[in-house]
N, C-alpha and C. Protein backbone atom coordinates (compact mmCIF):
# COMPACT_ATOMS: atom_id res chain seq x y z
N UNK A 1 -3.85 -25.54 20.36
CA UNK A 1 -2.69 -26.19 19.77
C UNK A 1 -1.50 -25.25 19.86
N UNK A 2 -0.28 -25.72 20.53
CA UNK A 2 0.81 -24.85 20.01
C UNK A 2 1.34 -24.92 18.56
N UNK A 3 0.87 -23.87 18.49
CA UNK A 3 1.16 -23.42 16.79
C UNK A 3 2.82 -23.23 16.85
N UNK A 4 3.48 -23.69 15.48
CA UNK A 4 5.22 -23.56 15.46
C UNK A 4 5.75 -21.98 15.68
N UNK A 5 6.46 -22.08 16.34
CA UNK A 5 7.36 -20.87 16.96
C UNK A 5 8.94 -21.26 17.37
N UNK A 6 9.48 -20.87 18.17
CA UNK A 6 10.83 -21.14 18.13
C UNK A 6 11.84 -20.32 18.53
N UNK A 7 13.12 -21.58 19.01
CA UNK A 7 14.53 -21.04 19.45
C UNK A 7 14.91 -21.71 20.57
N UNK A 8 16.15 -21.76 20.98
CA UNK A 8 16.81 -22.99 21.75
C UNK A 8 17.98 -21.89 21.35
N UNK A 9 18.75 -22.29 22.42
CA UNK A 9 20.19 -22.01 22.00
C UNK A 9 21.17 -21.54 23.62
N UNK A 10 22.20 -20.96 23.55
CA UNK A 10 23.14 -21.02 24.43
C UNK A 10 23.72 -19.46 24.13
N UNK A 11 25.10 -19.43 25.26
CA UNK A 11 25.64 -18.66 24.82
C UNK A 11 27.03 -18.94 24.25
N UNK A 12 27.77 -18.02 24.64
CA UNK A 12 29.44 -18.61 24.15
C UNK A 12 29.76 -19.71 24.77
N UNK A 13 29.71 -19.32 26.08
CA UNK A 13 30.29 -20.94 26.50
C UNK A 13 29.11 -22.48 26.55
N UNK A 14 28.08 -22.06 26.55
CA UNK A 14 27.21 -23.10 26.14
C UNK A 14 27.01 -23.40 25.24
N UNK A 15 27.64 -22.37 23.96
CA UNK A 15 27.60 -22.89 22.46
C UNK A 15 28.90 -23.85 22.51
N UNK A 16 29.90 -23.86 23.40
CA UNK A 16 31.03 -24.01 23.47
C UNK A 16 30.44 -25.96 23.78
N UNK A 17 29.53 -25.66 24.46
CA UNK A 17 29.15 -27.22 25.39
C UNK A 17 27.32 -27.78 24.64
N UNK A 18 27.31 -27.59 23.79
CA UNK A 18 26.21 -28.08 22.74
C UNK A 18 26.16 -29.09 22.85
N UNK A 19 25.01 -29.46 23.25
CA UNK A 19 24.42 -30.69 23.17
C UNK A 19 25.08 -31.51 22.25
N UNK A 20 25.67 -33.05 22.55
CA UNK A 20 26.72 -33.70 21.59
C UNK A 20 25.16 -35.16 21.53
N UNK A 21 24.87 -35.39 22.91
CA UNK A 21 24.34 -36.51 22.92
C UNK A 21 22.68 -36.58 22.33
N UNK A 22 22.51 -37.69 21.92
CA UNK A 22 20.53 -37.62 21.29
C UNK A 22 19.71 -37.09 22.40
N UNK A 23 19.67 -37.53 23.64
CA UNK A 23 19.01 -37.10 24.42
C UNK A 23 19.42 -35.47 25.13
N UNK A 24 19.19 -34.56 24.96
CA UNK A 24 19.48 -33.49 25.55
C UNK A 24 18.61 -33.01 26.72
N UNK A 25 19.50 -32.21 27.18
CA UNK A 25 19.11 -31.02 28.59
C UNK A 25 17.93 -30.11 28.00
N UNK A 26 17.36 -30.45 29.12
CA UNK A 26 15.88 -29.49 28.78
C UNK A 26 15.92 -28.29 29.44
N UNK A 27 16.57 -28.13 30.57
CA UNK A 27 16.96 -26.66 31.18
C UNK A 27 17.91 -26.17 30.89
N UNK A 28 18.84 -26.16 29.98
CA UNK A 28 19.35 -25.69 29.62
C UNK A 28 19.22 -24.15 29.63
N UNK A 29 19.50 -22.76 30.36
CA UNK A 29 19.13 -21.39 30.57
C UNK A 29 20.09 -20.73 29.36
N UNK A 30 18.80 -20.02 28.89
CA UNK A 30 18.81 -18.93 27.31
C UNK A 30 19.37 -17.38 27.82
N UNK A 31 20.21 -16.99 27.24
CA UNK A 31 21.21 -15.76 27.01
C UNK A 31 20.71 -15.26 25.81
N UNK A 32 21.45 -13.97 26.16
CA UNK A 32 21.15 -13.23 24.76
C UNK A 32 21.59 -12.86 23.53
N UNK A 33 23.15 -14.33 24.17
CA UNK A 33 23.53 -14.73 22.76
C UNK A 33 23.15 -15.58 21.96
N UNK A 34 21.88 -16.86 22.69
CA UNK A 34 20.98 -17.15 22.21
C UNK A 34 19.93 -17.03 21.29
N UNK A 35 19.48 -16.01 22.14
CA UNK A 35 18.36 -15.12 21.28
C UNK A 35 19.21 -14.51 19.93
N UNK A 36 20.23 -13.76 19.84
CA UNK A 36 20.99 -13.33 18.59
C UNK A 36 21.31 -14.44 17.39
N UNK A 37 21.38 -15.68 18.38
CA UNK A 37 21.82 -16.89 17.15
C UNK A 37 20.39 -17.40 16.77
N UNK A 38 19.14 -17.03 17.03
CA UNK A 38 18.05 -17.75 16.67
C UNK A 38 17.01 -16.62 15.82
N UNK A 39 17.88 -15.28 15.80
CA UNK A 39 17.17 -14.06 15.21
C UNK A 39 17.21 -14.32 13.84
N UNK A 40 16.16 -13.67 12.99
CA UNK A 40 16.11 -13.99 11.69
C UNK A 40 14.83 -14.76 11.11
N UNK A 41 15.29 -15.42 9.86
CA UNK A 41 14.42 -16.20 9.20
C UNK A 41 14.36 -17.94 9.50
N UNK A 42 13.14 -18.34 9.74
CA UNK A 42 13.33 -19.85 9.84
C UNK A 42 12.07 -20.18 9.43
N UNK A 43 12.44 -21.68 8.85
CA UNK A 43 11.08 -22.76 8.19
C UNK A 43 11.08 -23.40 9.35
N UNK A 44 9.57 -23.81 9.00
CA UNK A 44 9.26 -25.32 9.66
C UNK A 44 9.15 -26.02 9.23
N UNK A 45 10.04 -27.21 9.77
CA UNK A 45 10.64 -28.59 8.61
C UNK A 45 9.57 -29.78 8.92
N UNK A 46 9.40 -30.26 10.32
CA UNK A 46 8.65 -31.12 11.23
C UNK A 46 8.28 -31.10 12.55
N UNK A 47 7.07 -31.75 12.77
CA UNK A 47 6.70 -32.26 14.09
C UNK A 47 6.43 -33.18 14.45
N UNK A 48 6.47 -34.09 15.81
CA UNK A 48 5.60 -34.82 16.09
C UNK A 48 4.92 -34.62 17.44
N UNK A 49 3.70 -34.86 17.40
CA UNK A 49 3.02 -34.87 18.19
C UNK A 49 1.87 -35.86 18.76
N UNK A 50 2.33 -36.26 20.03
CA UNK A 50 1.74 -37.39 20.55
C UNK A 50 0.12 -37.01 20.99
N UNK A 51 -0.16 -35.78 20.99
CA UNK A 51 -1.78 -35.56 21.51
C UNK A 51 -2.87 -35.30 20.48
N UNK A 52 -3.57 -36.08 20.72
CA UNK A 52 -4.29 -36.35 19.39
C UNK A 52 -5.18 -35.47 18.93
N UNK A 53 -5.57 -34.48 19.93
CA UNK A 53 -6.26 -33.31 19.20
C UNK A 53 -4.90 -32.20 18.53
N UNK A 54 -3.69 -32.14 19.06
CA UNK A 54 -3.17 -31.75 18.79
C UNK A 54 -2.64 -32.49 16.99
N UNK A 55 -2.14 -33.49 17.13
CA UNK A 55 -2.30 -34.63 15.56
C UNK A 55 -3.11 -34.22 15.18
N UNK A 56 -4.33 -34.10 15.19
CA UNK A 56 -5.53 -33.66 14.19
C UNK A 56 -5.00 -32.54 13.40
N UNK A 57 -4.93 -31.18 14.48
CA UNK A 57 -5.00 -30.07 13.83
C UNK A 57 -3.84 -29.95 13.16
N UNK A 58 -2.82 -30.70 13.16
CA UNK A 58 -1.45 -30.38 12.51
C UNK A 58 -1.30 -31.22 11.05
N UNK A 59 -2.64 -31.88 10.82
CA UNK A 59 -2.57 -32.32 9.64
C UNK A 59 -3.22 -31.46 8.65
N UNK A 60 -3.97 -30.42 9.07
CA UNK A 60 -4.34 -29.19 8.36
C UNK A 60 -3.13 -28.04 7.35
N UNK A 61 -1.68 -28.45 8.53
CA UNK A 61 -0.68 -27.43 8.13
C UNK A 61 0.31 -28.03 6.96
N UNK A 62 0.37 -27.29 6.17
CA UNK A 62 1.46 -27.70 4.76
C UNK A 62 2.75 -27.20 4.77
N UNK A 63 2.77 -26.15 5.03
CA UNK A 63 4.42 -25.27 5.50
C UNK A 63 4.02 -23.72 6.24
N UNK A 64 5.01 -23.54 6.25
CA UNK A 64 5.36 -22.32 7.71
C UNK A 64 7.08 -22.05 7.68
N UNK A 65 7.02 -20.73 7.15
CA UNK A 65 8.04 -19.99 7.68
C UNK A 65 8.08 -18.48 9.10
N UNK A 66 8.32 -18.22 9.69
CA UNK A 66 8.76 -17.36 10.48
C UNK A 66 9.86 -15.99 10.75
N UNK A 67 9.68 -14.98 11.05
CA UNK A 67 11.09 -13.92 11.53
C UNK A 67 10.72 -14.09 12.92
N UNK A 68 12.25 -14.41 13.49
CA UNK A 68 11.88 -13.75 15.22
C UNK A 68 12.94 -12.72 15.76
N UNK A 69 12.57 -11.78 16.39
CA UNK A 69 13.30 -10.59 16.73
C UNK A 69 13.09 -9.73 17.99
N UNK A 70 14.38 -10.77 18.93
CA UNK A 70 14.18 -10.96 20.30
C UNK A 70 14.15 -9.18 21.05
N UNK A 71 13.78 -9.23 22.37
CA UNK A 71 14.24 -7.52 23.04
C UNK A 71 14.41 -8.07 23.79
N UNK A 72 15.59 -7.92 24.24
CA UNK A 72 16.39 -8.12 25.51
C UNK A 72 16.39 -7.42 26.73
N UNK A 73 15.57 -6.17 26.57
CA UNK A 73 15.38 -5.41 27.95
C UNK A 73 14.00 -6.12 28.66
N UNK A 74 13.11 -6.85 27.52
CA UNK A 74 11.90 -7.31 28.27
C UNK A 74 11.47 -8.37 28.22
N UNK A 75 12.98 -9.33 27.68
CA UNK A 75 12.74 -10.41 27.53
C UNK A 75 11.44 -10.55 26.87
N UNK A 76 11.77 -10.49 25.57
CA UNK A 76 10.66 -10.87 24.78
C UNK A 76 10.85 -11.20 22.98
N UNK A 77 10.10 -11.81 22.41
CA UNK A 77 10.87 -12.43 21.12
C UNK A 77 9.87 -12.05 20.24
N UNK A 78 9.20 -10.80 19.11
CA UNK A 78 8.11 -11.04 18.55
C UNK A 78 8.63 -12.06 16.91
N UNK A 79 7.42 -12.86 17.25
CA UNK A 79 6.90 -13.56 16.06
C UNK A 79 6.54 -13.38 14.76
N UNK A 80 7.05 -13.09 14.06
CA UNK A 80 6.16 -12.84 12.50
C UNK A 80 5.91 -14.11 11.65
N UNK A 81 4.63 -14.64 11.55
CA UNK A 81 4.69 -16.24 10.70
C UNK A 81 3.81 -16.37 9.59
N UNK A 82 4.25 -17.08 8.59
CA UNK A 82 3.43 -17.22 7.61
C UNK A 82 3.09 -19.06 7.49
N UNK A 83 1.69 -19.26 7.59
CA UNK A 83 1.29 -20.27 7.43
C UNK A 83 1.04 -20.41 5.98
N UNK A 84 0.88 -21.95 5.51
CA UNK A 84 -0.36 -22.22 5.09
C UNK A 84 -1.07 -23.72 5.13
N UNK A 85 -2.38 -23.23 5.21
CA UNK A 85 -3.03 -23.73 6.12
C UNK A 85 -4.53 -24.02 5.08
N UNK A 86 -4.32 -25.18 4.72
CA UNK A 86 -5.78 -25.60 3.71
C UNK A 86 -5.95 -24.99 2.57
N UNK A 87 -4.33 -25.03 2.03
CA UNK A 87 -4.48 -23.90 0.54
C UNK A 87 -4.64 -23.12 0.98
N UNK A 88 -4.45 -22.11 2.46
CA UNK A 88 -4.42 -20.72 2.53
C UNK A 88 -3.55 -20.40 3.13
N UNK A 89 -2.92 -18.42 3.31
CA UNK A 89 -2.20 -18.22 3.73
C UNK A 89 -2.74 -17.56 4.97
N UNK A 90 -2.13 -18.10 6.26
CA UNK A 90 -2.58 -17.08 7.52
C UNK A 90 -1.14 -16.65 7.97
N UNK A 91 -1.35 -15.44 8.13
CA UNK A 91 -0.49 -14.46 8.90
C UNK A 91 -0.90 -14.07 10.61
N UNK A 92 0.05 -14.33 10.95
CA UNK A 92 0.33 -14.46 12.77
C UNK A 92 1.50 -13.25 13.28
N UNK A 93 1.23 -12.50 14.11
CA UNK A 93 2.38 -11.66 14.64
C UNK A 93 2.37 -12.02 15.85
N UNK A 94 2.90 -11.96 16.94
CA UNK A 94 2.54 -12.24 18.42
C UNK A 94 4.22 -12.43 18.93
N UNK A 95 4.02 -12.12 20.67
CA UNK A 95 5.04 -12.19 21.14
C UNK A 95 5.17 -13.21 21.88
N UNK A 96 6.12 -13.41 22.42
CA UNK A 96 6.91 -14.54 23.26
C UNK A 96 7.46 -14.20 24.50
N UNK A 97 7.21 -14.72 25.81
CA UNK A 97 7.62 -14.33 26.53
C UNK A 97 8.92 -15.55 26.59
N UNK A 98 9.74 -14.75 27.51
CA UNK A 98 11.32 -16.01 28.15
C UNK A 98 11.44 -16.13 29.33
N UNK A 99 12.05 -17.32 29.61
CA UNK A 99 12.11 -17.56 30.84
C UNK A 99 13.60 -18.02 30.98
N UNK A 100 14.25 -17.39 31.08
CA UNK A 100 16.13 -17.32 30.78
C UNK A 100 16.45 -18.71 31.76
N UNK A 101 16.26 -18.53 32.85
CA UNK A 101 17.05 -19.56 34.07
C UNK A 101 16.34 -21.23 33.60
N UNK A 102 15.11 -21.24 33.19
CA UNK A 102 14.18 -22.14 32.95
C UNK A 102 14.34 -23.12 31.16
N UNK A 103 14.96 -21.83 30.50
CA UNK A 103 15.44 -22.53 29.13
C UNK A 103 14.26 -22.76 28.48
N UNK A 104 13.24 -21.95 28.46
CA UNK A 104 11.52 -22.55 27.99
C UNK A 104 11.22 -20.74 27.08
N UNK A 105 10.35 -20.53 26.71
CA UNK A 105 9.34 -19.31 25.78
C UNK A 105 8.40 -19.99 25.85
N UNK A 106 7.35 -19.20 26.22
CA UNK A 106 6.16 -19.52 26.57
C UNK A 106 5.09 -18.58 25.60
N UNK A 107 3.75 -18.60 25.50
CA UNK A 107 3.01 -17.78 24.57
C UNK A 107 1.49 -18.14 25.30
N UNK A 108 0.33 -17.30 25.43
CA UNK A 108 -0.97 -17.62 25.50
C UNK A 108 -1.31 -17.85 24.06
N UNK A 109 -1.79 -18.80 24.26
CA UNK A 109 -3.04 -19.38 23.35
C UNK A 109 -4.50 -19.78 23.61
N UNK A 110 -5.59 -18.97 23.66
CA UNK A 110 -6.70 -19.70 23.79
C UNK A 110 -7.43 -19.58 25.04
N UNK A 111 -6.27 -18.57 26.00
CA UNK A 111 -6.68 -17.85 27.19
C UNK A 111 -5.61 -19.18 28.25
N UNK A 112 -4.60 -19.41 27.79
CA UNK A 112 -3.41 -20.57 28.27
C UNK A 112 -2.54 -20.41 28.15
N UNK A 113 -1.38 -20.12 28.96
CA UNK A 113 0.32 -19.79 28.60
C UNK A 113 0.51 -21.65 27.78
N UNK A 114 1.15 -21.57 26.91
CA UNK A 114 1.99 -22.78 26.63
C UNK A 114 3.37 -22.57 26.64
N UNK A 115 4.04 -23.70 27.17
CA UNK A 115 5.46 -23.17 27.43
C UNK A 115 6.09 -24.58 26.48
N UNK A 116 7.31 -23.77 25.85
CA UNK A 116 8.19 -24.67 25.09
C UNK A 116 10.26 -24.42 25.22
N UNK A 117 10.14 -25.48 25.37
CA UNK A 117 11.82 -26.04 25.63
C UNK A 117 12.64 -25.82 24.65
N UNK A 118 13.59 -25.15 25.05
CA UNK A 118 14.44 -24.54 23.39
C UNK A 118 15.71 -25.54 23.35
N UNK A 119 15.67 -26.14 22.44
CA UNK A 119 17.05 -26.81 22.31
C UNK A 119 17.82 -26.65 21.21
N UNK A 120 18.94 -26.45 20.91
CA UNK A 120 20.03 -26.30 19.95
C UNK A 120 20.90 -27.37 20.10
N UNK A 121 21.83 -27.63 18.94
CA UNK A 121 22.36 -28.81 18.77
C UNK A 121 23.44 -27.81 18.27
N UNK A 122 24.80 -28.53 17.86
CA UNK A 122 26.09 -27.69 17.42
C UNK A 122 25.72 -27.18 16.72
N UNK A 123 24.61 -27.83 15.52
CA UNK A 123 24.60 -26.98 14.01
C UNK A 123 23.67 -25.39 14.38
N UNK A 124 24.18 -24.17 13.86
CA UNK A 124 23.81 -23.44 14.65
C UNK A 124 22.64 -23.20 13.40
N UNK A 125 22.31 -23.58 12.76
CA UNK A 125 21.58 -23.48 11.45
C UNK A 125 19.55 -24.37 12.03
N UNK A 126 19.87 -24.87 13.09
CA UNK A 126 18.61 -25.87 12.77
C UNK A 126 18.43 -25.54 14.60
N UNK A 127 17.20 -25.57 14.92
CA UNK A 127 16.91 -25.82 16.37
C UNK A 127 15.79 -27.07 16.78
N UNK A 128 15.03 -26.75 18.02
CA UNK A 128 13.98 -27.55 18.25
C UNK A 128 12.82 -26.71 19.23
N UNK A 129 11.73 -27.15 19.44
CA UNK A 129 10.91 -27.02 20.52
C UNK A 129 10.28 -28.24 21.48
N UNK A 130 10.61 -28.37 22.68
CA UNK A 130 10.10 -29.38 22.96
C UNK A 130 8.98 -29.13 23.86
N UNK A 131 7.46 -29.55 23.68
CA UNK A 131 6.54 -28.87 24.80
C UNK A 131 6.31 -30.36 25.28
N UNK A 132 5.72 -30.39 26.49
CA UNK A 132 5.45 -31.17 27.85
C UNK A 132 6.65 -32.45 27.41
N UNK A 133 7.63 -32.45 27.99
CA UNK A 133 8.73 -33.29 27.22
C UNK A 133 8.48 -34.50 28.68
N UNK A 134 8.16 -34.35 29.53
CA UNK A 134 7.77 -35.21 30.57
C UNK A 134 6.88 -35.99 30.77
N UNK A 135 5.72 -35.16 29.29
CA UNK A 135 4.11 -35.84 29.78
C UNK A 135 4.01 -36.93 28.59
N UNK A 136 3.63 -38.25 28.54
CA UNK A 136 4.10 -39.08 27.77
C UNK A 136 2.61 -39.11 26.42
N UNK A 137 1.76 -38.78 27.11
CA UNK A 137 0.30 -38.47 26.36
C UNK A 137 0.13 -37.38 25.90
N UNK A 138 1.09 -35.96 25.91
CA UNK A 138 1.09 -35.27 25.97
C UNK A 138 2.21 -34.03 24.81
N UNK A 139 3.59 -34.89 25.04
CA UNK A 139 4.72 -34.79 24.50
C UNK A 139 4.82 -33.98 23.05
N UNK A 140 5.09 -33.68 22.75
CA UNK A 140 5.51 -33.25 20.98
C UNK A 140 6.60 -32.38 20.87
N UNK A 141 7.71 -32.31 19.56
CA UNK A 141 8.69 -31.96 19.37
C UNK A 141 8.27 -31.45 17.87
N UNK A 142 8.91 -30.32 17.80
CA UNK A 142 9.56 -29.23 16.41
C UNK A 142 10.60 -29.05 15.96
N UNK A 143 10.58 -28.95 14.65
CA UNK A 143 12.10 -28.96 14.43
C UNK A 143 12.13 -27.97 12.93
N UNK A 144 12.65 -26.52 13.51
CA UNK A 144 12.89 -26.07 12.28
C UNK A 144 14.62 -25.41 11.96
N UNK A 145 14.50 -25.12 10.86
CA UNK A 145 16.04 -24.88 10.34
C UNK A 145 16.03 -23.37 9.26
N UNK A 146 17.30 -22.65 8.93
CA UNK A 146 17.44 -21.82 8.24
C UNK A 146 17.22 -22.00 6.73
N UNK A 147 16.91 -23.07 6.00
CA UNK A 147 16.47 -23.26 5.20
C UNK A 147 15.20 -24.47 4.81
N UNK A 148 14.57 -24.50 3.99
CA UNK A 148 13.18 -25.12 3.75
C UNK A 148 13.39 -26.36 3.38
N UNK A 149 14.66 -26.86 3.19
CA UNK A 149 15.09 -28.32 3.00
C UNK A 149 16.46 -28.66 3.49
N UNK A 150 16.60 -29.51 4.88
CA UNK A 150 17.59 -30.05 5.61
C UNK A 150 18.21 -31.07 4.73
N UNK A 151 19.48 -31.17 5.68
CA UNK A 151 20.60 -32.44 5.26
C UNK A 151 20.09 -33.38 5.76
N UNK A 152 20.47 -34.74 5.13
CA UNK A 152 20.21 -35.87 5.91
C UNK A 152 20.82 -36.08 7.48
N UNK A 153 22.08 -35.23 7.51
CA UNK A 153 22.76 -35.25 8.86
C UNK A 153 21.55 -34.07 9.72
N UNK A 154 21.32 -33.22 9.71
CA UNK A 154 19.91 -32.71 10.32
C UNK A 154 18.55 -33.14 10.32
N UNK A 155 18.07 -33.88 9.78
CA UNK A 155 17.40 -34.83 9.98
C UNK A 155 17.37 -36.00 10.71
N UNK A 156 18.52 -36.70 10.91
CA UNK A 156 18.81 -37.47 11.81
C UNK A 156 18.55 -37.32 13.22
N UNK A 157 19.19 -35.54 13.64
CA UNK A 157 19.43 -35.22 14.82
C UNK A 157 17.89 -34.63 14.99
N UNK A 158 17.08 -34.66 14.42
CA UNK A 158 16.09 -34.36 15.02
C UNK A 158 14.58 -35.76 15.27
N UNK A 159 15.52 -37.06 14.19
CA UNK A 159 14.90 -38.38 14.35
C UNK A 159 15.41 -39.02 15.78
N UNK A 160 16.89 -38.62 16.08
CA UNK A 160 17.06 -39.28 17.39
C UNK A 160 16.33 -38.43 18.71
N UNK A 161 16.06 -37.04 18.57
CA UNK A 161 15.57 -36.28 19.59
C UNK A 161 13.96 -37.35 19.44
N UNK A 162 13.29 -37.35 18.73
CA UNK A 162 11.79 -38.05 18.86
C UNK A 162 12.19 -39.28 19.29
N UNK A 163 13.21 -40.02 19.15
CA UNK A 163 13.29 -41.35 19.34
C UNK A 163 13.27 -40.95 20.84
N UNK A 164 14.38 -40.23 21.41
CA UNK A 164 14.56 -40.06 22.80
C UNK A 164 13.92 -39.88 23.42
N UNK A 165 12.78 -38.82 23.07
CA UNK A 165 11.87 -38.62 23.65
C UNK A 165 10.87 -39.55 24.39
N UNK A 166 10.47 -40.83 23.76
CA UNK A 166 9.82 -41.81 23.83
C UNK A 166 8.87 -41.86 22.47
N UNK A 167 8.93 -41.37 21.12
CA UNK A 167 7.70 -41.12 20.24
C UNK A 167 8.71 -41.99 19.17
N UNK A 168 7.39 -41.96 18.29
CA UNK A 168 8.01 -42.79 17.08
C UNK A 168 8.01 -41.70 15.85
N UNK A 169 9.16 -42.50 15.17
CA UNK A 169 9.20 -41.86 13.93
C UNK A 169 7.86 -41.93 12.66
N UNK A 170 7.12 -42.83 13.49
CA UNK A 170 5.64 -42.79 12.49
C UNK A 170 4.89 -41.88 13.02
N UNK A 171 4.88 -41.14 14.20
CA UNK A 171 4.48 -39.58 14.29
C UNK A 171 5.29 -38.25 14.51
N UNK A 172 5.93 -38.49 13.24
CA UNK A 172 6.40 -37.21 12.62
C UNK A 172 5.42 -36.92 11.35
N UNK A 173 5.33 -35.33 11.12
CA UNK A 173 4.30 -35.19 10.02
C UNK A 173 5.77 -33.74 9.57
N UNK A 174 5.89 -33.76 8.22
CA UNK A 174 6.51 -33.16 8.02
C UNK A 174 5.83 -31.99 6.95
N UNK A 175 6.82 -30.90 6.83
CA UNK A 175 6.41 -30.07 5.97
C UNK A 175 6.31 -29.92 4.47
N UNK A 176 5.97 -29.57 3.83
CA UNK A 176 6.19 -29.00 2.25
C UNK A 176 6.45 -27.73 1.84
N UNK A 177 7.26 -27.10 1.48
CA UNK A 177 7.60 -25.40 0.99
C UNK A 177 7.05 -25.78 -0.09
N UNK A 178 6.92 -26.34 -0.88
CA UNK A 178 6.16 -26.45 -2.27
C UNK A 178 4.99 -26.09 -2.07
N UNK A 179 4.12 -26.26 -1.12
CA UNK A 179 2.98 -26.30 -1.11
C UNK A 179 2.42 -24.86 -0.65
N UNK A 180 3.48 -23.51 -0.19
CA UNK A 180 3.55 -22.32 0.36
C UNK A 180 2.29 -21.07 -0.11
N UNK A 181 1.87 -20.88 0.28
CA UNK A 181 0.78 -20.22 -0.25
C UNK A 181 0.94 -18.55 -0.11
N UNK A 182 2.28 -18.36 0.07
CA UNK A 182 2.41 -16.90 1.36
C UNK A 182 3.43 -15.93 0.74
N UNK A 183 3.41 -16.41 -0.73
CA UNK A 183 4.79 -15.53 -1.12
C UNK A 183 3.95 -13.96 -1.53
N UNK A 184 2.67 -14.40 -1.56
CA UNK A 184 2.61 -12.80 -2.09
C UNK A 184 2.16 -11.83 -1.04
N UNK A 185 1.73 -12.23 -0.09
CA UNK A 185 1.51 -11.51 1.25
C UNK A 185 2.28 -11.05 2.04
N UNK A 186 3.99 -12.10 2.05
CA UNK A 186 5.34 -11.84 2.18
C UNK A 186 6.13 -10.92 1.52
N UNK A 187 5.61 -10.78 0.01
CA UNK A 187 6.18 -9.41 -0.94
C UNK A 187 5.60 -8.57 -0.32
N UNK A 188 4.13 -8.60 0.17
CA UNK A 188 3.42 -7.55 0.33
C UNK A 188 4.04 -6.55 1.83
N UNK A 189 4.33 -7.75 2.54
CA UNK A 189 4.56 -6.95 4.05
C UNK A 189 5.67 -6.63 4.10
N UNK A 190 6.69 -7.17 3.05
CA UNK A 190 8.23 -6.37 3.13
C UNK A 190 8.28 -5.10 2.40
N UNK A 191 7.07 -5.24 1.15
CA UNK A 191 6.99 -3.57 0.59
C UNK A 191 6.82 -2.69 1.41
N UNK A 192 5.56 -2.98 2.63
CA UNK A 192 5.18 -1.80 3.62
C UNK A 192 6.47 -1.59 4.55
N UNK A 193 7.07 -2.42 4.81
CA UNK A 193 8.22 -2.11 5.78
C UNK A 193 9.41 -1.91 5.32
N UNK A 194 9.61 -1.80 4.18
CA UNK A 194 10.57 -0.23 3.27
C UNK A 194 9.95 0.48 3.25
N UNK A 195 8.79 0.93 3.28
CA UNK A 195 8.43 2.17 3.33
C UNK A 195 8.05 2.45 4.89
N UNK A 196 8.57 2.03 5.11
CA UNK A 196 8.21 2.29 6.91
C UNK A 196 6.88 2.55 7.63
N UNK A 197 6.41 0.82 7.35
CA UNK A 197 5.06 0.61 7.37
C UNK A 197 4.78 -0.31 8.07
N UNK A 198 4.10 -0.99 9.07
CA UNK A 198 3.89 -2.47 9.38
C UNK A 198 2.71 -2.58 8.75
N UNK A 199 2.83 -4.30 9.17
CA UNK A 199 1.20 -4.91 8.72
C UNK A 199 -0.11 -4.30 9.10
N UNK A 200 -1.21 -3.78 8.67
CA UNK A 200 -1.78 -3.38 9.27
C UNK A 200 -2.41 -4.01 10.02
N UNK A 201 -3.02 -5.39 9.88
CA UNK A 201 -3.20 -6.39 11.19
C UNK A 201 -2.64 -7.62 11.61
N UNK A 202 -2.78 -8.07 12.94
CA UNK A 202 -1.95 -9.18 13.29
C UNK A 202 -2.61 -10.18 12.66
N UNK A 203 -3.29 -10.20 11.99
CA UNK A 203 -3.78 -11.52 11.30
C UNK A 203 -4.42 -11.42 9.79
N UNK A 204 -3.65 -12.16 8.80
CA UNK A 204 -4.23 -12.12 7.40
C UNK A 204 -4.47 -13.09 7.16
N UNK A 205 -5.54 -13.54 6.21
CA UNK A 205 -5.61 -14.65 5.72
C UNK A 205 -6.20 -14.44 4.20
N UNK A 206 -5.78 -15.74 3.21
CA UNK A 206 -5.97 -16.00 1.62
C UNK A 206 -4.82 -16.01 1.06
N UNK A 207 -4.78 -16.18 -0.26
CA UNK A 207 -4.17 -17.43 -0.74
C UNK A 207 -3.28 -15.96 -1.49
């Protein structure tokens, strides 16, 4: 399953030429003023997803926040994410590769690159992911933002991207921050990193 990750975006003059219309450019090619406007903190608000093993496993997930913090000499974006996931919290670190001319970040999963479509819209606050945006059995879209609860005007723009797509708005599954299981593992990993510490592994899990 592509698990939520993220970023879309442009540079000056492509921030300049942002996607106005529902249907957007999928090649759109990522700069590294891109990557700077997508650095930071982000939730995951929604998905939908048309593949049904993929639907399965995404009804397991309750909320998900993220840091991403691109390197520009190696084209690369690492991941820091906090799930939770069945009343629990899992912790994920992992990197991202880019593909600048292509407008896609890609990641192995499972011994499989998956590659995803970055799209940005004017609001520089909210993005998308779009993976196999061609394959109609296949298809699914993400949509997260700088905070854990969108406007109705951001919401929209991410109901007309699924519409466009060809999917319905009855497979969107959305998130809950209420339901977050990760705040104390999140205190925990920002204590070690004032003291100039990382996580000690790429993967935690409990509540």
């Amino acid at each position: 399953m592509a698990l939520p990750w993220a970023l879309a975006v442009l540079s000056l003059l492509p921030l300049l030429n942002a996607q106005s219309s529902s249907c957007v450019n999928f090649t759109v090619p990522i700069t590294n003023a891109s990557l700077d406007q997508t650095s930071g903190k982000w939730f995951f608000v929604a998905w939908a997803y048309r593949h049904p093993k993929n639907k399965q496993s995404a009804t397991s997930f309750q909320s998900a926040f993220f840091y991403l913090e691109s390197n520009h000499t190696e084209d690369t974006v690492l991941i820091r994410q906090y799930s939770t996931i069945n009343d629990q919290c899992v912790y994920n670190s992992s990197h991202l590769n880019i593909q600048k001319e292509n407008g896609t970040l890609s990641r192995y999963y499972m011994g499989r690159e998956n590659f995803a479509h970055l799209i940005l819209t004017k609001d520089p606050s909210i993005f998308m992911l779009a993976f196999s945006p061609q394959d109609k059995q296949n298809m699914s879209l993400t949509f997260y933002a700088d905070k854990p609860v969108v406007t109705p005007e951001q919401m929209r723009q991410f109901h007309e991207q699924v519409i466009c797509m060809g999917m319905d708005k009855s497979e969107i599954m959305y998130m809950d921050e209420k339901k977050d299981q990760c705040g104390p593992l999140h205190k925990q990993h920002d204590e070690e990193r004032k003291k100039g510490k990382d996580p000690k592994s790429p993967k935690e899990g409990g509540k």
